[in-house]
C-alpha atoms as a PDB file:
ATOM      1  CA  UNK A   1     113.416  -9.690  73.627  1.00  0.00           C
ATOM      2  CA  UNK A   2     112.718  -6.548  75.142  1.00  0.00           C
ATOM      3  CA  UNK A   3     113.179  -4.597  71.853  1.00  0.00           C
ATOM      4  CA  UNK A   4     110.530  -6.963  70.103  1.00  0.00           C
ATOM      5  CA  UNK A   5     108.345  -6.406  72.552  1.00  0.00           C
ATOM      6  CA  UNK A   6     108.402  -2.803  72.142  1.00  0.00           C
ATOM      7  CA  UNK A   7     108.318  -2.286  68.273  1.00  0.00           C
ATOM      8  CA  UNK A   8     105.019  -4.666  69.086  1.00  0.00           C
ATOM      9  CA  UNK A   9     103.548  -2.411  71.048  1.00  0.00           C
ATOM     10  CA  UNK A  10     104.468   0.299  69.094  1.00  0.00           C
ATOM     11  CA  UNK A  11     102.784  -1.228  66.173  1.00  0.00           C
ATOM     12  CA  UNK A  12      99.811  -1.700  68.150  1.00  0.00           C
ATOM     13  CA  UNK A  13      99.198   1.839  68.763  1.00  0.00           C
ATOM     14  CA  UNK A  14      96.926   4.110  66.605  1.00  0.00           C
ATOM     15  CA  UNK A  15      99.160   5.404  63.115  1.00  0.00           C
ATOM     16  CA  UNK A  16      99.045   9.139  64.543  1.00  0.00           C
ATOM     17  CA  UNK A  17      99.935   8.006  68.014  1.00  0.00           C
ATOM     18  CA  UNK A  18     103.277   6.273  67.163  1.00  0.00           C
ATOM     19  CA  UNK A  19     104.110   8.445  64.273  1.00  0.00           C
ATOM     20  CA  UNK A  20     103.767  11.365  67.207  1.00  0.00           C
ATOM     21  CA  UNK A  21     105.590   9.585  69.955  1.00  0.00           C
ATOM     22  CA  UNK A  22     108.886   8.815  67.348  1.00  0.00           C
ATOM     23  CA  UNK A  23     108.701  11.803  66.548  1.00  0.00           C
ATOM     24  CA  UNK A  24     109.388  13.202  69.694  1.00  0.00           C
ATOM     25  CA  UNK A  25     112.132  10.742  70.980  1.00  0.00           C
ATOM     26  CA  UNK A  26     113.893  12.020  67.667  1.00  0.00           C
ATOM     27  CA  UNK A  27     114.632  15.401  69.050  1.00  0.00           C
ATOM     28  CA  UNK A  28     113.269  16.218  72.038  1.00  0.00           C
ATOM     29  CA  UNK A  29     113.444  19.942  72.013  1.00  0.00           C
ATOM     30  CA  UNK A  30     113.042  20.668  68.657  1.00  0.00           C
ATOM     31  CA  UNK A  31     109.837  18.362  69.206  1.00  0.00           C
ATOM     32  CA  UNK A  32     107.508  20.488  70.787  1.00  0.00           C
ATOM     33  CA  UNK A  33     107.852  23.488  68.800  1.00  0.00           C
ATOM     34  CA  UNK A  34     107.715  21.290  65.553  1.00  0.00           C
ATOM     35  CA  UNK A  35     104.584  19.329  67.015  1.00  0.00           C
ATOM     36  CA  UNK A  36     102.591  22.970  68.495  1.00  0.00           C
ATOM     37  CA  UNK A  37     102.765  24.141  64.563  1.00  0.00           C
ATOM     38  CA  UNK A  38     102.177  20.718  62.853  1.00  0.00           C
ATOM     39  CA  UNK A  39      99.098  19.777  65.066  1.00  0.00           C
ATOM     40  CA  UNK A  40      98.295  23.219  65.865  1.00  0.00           C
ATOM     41  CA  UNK A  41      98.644  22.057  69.965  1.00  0.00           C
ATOM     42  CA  UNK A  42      99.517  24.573  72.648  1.00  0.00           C
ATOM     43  CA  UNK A  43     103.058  23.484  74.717  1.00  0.00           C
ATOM     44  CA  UNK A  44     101.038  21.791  77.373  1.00  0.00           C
ATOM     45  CA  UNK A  45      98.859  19.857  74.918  1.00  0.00           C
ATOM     46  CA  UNK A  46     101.589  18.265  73.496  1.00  0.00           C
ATOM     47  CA  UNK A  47     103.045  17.198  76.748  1.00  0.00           C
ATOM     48  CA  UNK A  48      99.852  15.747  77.616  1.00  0.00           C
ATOM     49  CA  UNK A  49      99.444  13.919  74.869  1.00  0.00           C
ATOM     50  CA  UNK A  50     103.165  12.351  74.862  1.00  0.00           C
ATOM     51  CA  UNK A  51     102.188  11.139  78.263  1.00  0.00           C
ATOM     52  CA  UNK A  52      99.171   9.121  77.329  1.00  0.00           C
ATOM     53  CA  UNK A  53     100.904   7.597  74.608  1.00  0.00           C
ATOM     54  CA  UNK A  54     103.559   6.214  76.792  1.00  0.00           C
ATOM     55  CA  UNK A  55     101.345   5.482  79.322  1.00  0.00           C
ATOM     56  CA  UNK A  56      99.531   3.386  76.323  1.00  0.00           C
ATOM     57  CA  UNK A  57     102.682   1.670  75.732  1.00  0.00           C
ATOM     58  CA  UNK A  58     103.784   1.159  78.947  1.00  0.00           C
ATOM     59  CA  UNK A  59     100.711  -0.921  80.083  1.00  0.00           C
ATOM     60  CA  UNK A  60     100.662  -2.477  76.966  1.00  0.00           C
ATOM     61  CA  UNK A  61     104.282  -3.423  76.960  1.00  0.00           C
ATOM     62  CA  UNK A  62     103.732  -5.363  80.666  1.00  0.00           C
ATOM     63  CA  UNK A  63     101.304  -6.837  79.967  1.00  0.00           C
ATOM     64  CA  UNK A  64     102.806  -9.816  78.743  1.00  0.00           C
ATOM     65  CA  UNK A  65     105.244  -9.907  82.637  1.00  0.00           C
END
C-alpha cells in the first residue's frame, strides 16, 4: 500500500523533479558531484533543491491519511 502510494506521488511530480530526486537516492555521494556538473548547481543548491522535492512528496504522500 505504502509503496503504491509513493510511486503515485512520485509520478505526480514534475519529469525533472523525480528524475532528480531518483537520481540521488541511487548514490548518494556520488549524487551531488554528478548533479553540480549536470545542472550546473553549486553543493548547496542541490541540497536545497532535494529538500523541496521531498518536502513535495512528503505532503503529497499524506495527504491521503
Amino acid at each position: 500500500m505504502d509503496l503504491e502510494k509513493l510511486h503515485e506521488v512520485l509520478a505526480e511530480l514534475d519529469p525533472e523533479d523525480r528524475e532528480f530526486i531518483l537520481e540521488y537516492f541511487e548514490g548518494e555521494n556520488k549524487f551531488l558531484n554528478r548533479m553540480v556538473e549536470k545542472y550546473g548547481l553549486t553543493r548547496n543548491q542541490v541540497i536545497g533543491r532535494k529538500r523541496r522535492i521531498l518536502k513535495k512528496l512528503k505532503s503529497r504522500f499524506f495527504e491521503a491519511f
